[in-house]
C-alpha atoms as a PDB file:
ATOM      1  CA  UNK A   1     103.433  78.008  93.061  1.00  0.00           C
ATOM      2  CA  UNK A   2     104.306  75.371  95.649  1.00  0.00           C
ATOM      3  CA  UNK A   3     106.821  77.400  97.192  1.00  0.00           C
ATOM      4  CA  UNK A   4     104.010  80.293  97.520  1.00  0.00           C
ATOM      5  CA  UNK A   5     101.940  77.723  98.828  1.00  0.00           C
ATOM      6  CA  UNK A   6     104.586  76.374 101.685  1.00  0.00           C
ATOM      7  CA  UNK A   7     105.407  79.902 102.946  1.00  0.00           C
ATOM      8  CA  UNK A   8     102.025  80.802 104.069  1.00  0.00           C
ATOM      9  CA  UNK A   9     100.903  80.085 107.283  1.00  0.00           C
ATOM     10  CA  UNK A  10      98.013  77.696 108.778  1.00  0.00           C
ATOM     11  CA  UNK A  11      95.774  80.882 108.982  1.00  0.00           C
ATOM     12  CA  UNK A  12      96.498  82.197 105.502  1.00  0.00           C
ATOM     13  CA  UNK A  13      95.895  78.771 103.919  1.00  0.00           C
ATOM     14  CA  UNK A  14      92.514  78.794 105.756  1.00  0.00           C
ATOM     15  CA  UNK A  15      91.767  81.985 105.019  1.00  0.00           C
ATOM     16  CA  UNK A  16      92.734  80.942 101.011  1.00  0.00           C
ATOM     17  CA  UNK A  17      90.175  77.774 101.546  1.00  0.00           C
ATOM     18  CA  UNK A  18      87.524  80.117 103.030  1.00  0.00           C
ATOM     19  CA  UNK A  19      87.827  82.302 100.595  1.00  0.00           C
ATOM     20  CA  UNK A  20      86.837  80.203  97.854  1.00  0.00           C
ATOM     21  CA  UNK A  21      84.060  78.345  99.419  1.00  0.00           C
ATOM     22  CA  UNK A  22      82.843  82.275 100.303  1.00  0.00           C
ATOM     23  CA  UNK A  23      82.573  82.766  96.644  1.00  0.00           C
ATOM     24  CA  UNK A  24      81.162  79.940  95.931  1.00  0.00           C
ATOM     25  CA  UNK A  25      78.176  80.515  98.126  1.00  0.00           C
ATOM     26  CA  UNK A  26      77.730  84.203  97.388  1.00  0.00           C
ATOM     27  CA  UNK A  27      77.878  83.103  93.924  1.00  0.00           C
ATOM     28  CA  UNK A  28      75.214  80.804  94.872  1.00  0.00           C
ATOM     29  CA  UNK A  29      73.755  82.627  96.912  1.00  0.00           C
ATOM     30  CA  UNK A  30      73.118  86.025  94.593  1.00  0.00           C
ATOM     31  CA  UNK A  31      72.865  83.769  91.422  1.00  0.00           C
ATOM     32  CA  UNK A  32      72.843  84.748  87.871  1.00  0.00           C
ATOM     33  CA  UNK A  33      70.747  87.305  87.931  1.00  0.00           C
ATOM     34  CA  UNK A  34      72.762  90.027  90.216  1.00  0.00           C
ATOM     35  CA  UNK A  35      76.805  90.160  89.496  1.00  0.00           C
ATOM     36  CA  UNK A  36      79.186  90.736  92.204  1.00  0.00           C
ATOM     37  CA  UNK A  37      82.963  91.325  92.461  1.00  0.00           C
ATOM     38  CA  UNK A  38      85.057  90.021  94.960  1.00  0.00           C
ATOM     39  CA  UNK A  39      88.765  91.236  95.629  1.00  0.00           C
ATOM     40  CA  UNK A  40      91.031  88.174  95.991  1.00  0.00           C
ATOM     41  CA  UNK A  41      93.837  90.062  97.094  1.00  0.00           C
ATOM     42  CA  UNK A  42      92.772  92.494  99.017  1.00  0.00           C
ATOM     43  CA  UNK A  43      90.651  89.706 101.060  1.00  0.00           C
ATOM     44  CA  UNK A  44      93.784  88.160 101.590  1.00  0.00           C
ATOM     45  CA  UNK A  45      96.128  91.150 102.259  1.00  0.00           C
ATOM     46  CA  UNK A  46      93.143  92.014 105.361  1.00  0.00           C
ATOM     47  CA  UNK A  47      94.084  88.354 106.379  1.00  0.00           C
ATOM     48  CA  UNK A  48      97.855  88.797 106.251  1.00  0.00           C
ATOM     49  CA  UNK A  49      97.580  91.948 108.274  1.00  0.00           C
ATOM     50  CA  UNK A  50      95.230  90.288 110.350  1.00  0.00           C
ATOM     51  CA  UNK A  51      92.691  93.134 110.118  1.00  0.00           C
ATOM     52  CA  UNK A  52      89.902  90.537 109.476  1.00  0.00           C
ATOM     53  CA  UNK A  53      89.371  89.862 113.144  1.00  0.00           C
ATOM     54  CA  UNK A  54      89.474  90.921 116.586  1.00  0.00           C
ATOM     55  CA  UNK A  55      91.072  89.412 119.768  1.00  0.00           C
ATOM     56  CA  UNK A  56      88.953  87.749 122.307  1.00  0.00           C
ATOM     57  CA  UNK A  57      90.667  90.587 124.621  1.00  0.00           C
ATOM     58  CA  UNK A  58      89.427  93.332 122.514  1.00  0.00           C
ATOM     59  CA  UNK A  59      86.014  91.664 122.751  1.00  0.00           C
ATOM     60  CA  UNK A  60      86.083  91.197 126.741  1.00  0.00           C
ATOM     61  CA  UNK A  61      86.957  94.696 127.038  1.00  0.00           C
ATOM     62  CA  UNK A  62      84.111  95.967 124.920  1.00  0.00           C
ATOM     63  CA  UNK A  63      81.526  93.975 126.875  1.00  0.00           C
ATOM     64  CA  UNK A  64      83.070  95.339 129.963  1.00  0.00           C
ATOM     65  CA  UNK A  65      82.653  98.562 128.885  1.00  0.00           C
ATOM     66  CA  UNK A  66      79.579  98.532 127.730  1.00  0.00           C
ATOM     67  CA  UNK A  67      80.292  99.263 124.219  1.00  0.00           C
ATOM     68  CA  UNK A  68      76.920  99.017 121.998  1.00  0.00           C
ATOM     69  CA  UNK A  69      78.702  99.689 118.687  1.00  0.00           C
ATOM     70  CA  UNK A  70      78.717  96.077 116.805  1.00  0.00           C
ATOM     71  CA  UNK A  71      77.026  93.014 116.751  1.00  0.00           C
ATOM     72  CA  UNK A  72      77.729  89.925 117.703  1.00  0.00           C
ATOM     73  CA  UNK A  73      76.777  86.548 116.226  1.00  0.00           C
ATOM     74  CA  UNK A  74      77.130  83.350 117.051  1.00  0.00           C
ATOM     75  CA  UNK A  75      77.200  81.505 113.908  1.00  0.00           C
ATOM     76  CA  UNK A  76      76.637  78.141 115.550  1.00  0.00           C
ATOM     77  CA  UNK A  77      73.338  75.853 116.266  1.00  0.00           C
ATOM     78  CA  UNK A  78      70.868  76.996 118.474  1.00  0.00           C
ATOM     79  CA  UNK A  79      71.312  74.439 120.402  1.00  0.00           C
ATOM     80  CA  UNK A  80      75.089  74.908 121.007  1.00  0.00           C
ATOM     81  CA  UNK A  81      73.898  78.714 121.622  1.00  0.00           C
ATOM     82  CA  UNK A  82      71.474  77.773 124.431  1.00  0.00           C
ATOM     83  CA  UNK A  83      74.125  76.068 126.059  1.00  0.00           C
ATOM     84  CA  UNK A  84      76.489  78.433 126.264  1.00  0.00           C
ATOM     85  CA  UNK A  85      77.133  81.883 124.510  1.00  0.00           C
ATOM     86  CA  UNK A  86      79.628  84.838 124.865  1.00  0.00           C
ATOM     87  CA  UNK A  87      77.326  87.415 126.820  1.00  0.00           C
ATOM     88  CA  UNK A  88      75.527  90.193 124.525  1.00  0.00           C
ATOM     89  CA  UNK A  89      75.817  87.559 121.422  1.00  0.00           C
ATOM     90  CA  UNK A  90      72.907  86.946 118.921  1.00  0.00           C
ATOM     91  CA  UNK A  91      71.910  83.153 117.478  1.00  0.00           C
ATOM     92  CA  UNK A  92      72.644  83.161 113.784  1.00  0.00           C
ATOM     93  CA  UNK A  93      73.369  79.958 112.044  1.00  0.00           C
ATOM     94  CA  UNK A  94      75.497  79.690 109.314  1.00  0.00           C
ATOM     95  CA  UNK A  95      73.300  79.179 106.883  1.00  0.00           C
ATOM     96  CA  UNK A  96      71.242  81.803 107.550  1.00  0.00           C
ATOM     97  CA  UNK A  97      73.755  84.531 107.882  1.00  0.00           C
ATOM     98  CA  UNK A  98      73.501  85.485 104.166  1.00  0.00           C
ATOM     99  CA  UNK A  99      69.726  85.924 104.373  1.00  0.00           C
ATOM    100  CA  UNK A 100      69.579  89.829 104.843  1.00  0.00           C
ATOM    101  CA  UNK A 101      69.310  89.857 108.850  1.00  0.00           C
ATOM    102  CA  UNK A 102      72.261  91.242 109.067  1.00  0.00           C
ATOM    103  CA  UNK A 103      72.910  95.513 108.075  1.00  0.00           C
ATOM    104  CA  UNK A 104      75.299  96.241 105.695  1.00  0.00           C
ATOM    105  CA  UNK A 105      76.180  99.903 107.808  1.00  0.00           C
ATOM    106  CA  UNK A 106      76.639  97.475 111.085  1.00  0.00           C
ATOM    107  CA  UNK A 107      80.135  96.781 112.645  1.00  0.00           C
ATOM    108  CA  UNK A 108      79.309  92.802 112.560  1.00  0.00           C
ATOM    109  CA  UNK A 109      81.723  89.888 114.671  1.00  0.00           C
ATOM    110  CA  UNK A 110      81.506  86.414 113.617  1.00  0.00           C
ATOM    111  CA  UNK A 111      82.089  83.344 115.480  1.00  0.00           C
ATOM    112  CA  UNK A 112      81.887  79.764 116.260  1.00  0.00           C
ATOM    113  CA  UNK A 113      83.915  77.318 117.742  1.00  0.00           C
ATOM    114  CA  UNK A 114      86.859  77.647 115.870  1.00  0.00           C
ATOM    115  CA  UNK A 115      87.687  79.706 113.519  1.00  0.00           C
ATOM    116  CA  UNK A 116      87.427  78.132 109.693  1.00  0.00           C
ATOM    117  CA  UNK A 117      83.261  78.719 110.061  1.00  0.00           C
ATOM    118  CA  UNK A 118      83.472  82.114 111.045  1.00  0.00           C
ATOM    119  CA  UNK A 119      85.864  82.890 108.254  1.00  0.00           C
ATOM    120  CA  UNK A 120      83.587  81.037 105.603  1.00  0.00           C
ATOM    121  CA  UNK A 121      80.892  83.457 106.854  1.00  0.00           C
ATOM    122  CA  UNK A 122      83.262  86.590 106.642  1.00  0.00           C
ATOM    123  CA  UNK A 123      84.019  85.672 103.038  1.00  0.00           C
ATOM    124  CA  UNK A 124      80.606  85.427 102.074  1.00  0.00           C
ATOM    125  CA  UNK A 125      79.424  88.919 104.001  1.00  0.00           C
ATOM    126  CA  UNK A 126      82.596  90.885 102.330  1.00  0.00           C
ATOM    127  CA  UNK A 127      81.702  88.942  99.107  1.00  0.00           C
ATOM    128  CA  UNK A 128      77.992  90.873  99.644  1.00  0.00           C
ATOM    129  CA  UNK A 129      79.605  93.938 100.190  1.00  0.00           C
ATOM    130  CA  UNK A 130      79.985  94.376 104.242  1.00  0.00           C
ATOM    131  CA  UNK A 131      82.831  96.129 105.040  1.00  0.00           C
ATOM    132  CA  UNK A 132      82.441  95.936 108.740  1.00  0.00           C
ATOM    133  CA  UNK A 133      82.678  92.739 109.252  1.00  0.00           C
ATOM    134  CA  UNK A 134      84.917  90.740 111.932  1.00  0.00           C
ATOM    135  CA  UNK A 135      85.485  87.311 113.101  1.00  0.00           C
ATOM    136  CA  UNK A 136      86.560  86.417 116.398  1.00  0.00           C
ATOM    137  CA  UNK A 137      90.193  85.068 116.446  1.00  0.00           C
ATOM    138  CA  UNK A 138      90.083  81.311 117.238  1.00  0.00           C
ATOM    139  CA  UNK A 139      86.011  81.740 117.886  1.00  0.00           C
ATOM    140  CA  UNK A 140      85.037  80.178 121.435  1.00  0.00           C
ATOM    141  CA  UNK A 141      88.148  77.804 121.450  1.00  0.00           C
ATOM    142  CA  UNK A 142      90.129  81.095 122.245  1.00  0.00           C
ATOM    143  CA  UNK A 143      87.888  82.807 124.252  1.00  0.00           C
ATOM    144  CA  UNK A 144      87.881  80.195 126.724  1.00  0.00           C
ATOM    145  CA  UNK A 145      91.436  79.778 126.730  1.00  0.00           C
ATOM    146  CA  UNK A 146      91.750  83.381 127.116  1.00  0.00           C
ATOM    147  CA  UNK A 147      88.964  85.392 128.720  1.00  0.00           C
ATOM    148  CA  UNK A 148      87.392  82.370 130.693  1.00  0.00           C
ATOM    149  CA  UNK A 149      90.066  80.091 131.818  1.00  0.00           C
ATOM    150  CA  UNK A 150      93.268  82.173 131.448  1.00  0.00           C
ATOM    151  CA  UNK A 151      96.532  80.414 132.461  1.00  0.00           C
ATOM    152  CA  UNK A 152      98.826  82.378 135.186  1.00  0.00           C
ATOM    153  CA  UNK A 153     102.115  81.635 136.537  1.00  0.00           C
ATOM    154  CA  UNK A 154     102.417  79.974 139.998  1.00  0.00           C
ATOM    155  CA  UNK A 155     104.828  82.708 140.768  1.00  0.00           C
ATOM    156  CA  UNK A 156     104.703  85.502 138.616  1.00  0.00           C
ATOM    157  CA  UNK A 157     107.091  87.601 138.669  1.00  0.00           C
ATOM    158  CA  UNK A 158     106.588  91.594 139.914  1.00  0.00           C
ATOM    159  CA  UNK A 159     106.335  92.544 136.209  1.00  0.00           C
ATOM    160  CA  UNK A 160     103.619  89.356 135.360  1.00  0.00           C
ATOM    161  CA  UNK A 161     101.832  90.121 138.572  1.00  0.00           C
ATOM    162  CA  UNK A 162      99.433  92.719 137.008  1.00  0.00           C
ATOM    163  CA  UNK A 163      98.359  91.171 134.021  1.00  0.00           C
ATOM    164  CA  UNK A 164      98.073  87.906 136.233  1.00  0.00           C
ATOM    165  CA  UNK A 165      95.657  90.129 138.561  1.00  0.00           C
ATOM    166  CA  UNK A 166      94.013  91.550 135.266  1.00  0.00           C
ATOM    167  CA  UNK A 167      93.489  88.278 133.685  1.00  0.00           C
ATOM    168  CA  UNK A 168      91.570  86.621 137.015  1.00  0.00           C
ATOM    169  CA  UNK A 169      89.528  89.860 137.050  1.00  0.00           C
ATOM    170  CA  UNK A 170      88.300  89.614 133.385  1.00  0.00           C
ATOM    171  CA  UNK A 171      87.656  85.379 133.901  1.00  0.00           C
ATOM    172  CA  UNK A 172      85.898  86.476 137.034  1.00  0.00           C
ATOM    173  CA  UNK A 173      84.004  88.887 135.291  1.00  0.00           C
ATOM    174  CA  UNK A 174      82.579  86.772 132.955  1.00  0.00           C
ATOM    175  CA  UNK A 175      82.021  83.404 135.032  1.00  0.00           C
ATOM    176  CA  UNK A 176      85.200  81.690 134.434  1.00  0.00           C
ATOM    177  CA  UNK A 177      88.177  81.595 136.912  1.00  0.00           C
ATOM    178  CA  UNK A 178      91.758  81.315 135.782  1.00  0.00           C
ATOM    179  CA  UNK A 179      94.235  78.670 135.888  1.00  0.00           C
ATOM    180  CA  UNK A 180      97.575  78.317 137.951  1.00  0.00           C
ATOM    181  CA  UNK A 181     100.332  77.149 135.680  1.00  0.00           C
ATOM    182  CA  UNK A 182     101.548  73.483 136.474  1.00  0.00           C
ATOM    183  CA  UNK A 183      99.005  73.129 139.706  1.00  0.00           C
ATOM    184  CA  UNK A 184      96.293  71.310 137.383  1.00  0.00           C
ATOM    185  CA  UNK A 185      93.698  74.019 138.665  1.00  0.00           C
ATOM    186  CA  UNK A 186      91.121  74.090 138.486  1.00  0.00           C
ATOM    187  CA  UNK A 187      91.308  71.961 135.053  1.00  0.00           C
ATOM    188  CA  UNK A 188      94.325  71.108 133.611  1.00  0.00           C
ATOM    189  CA  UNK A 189      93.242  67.405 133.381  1.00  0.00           C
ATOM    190  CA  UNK A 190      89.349  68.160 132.031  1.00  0.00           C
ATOM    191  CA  UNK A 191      87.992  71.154 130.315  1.00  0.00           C
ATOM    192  CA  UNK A 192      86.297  73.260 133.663  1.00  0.00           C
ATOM    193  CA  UNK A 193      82.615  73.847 133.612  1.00  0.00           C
ATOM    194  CA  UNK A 194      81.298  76.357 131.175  1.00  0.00           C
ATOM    195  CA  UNK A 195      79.209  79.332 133.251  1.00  0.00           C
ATOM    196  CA  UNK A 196      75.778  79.663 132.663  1.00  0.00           C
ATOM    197  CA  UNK A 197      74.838  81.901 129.616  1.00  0.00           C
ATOM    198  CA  UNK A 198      74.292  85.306 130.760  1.00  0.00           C
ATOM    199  CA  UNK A 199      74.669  89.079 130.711  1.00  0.00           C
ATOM    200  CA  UNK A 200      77.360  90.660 132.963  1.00  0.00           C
ATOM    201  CA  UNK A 201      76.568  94.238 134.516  1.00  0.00           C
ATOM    202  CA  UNK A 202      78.849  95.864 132.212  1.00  0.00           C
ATOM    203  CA  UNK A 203      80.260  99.476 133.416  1.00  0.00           C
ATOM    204  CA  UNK A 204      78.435 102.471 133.464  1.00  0.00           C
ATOM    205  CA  UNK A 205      80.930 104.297 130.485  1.00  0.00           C
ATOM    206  CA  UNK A 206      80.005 106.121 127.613  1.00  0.00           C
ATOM    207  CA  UNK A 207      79.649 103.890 124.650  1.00  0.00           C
ATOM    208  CA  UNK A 208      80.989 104.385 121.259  1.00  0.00           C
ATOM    209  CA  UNK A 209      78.535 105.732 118.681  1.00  0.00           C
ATOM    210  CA  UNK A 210      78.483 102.970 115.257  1.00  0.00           C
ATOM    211  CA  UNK A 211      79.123 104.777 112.149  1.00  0.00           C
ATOM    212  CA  UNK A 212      76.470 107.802 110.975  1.00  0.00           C
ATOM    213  CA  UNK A 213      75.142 107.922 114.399  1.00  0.00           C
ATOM    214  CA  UNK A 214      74.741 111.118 116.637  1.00  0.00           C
ATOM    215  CA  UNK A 215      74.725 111.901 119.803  1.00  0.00           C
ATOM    216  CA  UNK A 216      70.346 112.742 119.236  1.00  0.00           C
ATOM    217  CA  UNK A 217      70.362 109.426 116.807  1.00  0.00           C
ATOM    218  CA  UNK A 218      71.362 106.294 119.504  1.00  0.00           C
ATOM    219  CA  UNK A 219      72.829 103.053 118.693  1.00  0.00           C
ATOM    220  CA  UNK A 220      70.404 100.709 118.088  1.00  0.00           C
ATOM    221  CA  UNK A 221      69.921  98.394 121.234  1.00  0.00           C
ATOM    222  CA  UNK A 222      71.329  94.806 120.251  1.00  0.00           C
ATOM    223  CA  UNK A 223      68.984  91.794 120.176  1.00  0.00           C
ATOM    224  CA  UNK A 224      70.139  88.610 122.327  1.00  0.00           C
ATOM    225  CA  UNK A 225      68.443  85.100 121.725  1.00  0.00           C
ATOM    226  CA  UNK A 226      68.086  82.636 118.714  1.00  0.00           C
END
């Protein structure tokens, strides 16, 4: 068992730790009264293949695209929300995200500042039942580091130039601006200023239709605010 235990990584032992406090609270949650049946292994095995989450790339390029297919919650305080907020993102505190606001047929993304909340909320929603529903990898921690404040080489070479170019267009896009590599710009030293909480324009493009929905039946415009 302790062998097990020293050959999994940071993530899966988090992910083993949220899954347990998830059934505890949808235990607690449902209560006597209404059984439900959670798959240990198969949580786990999502984890391991890391098809519990998506990238804060992914996400950026969704947003850019317009994509209206999922939600997105923000799992923290209002007041953290008000003060800053990944653009299109709904106010949901953790304690309320078991309450029924959320559709079982939605595509659903958690996250918070890290990532152990976000995961404690994914447990409980699978626990329920969803079986669309993401986190966020690293929550706002990574989306800063990688969406808002990306770091690029000094001088990149011709092959890092265009992901370099990409990655300033994308911080750009959503208020940020990237950093040089070993220039301490335009925050090495400090974290830089967060940009005020708004929508982008995203791109005029065709968005995905969610699950069950037709081209006569739209998407269901997403909700923004606590």
């Amino acid at each position: 068992m302790r062998k097990w235990l020293s050959n999994l990584s940071t993530n899966q032992k988090l992910g083993g730790i949220a899954l347990l406090l998830g059934a505890i609270a949808t235990l607690a949650k449902i209560g006597p009264r209404r059984a439900t049946t959670i798959d240990a292994k198969d949580m786990l095995t999502r984890i391991e293949r890391e098809e519990d989450h998506v990238t804060p790339a992914q996400l950026a390029a969704w947003i850019i695209e317009g994509r209206t297919d999922y939600r997105l919650i923000d799992i923290r305080s209002p007041e953290a929300y008000a003060t800053y907020h990944i653009p299109g993102a709904e106010c949901l505190p953790l304690s309320k995200v078991a309450d029924g606001a959320l559709r079982r047929d939605e595509k659903i993304i958690l996250y918070g500042d890290g990532g152990i909340h976000a995961a404690q909320a994914w447990m409980v929603l699978a626990g329920m039942g969803y079986k669309q529903v993401y986190t966020l990898r690293e929550g706002l921690d990574a989306w800063k580091e990688d969406v808002l404040f990306p770091t690029v080489p000094a001088s990149p070479t011709p092959e890092q130039r265009a992901a370099a170019e990409r990655a300033a267009q994308v911080a750009r896009h959503f208020g940020g601006e990237p950093r040089v590599a070993g220039t301490g710009a335009p925050g090495d030293a400090a974290t830089p200023a967060l940009p005020t909480p708004a929508l982008p324009t995203p791109a005029v493009t065709a968005p995905t239709l969610p699950t069950g929905a037709t081209a006569t039946s739209p998407a269901t415009k997403k909700r923004e605010g606590c």
